[in-house]
Protein backbone atom coordinates (compact mmCIF):
# COMPACT_ATOMS: atom_id res chain seq x y z
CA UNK A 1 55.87 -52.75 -53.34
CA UNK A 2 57.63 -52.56 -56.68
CA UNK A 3 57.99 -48.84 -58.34
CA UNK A 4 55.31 -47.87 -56.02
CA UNK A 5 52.75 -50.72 -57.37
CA UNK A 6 51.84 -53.69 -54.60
CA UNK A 7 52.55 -56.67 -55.96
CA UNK A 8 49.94 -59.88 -55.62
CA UNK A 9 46.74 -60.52 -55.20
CA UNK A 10 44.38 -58.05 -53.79
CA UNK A 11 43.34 -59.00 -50.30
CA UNK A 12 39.25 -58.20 -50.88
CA UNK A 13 37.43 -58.06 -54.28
CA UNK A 14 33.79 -57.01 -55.02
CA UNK A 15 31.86 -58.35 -57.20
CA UNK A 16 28.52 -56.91 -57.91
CA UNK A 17 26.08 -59.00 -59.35
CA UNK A 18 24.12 -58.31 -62.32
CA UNK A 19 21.04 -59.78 -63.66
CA UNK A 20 23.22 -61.16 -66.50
CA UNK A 21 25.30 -63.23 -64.02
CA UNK A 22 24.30 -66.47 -63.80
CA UNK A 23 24.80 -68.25 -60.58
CA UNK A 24 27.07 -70.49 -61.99
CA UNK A 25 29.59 -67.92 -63.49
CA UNK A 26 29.71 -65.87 -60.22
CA UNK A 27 30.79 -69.39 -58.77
CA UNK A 28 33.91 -69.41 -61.30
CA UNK A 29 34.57 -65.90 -60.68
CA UNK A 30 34.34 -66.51 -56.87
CA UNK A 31 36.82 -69.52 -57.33
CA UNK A 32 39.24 -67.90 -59.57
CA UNK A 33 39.76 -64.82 -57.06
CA UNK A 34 40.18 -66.95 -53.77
CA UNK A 35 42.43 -69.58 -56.32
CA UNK A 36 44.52 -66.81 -57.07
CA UNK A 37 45.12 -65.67 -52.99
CA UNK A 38 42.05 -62.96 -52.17
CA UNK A 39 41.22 -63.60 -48.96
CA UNK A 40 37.85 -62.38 -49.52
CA UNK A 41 35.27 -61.90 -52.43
CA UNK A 42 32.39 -60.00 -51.80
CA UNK A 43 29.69 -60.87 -54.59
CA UNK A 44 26.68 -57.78 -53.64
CA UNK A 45 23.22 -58.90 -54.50
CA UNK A 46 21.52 -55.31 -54.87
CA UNK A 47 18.00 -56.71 -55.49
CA UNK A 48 18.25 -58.35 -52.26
CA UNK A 49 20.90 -55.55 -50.22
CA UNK A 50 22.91 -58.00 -49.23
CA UNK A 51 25.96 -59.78 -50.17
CA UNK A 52 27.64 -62.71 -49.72
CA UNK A 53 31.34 -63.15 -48.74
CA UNK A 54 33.59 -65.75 -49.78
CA UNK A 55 36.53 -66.90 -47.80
CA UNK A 56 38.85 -70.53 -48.45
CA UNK A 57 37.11 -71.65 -45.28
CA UNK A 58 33.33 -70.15 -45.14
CA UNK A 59 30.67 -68.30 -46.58
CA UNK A 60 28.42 -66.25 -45.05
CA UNK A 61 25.75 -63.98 -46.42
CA UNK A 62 25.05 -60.61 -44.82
CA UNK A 63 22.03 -58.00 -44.93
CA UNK A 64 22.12 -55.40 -42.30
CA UNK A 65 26.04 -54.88 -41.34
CA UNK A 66 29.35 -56.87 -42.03
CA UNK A 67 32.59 -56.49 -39.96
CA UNK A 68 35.46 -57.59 -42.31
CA UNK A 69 38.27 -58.01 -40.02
CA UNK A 70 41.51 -58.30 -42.31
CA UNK A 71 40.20 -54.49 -42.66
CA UNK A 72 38.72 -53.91 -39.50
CA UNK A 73 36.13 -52.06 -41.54
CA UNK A 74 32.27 -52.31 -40.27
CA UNK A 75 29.97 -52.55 -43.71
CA UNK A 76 26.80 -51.34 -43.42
CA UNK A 77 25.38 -53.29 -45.79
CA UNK A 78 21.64 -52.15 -45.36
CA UNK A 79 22.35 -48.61 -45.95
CA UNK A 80 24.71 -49.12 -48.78
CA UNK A 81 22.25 -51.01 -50.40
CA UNK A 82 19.16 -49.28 -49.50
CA UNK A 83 16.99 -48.16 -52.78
CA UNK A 84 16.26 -44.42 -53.10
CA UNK A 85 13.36 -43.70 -54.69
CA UNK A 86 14.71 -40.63 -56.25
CA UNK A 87 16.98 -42.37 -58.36
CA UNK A 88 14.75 -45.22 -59.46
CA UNK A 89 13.51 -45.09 -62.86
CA UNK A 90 10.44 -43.60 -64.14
CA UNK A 91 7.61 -45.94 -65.76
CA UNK A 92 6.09 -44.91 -68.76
């Protein structure tokens, strides 16, 4: 730490996916982040509730629950994800 501020790369980062991201410019943004020393990148898929994370030395995509151990954090996935109706837009 430096004036209170870590210094480097974040050790996780999120990306969500939009359905303006093309496949091929999540790939650069994937490669940048793990190029630049994140250990993981999470890229979340909301259409499908999943996502898919990104290490130097796998991928793996997950739907119901991920445990990320550099965090030891369990993900839900499935329930983060899950649609509510409620909050889903109204046709016309």
């Amino acid at each position: 730490m430096v004036d209170g501020y870590v210094v480097g790369p974040p050790v996780i980062a999120v990306e969500v996916a939009s359905p303006s991201n093309t496949g091929p410019a999540l790939d650069v943004k994937t490669l940048a982040y793990l190029q630049g020393g994140v250990a993981e990148v999470w890229v979340v898929y909301a259409e499908t509730a999943s996502i898919l994370v990104h290490r130097r030395e796998s991928v793996g995509r997950y739907k119901d629950a991920y445990h990320c151990d550099l965090l030891n954090l369990d993900v839900p996935v499935g329930q983060l994800l899950k649609r509510n109706p409620s909050t889903e837009p109204q046709g016309r």
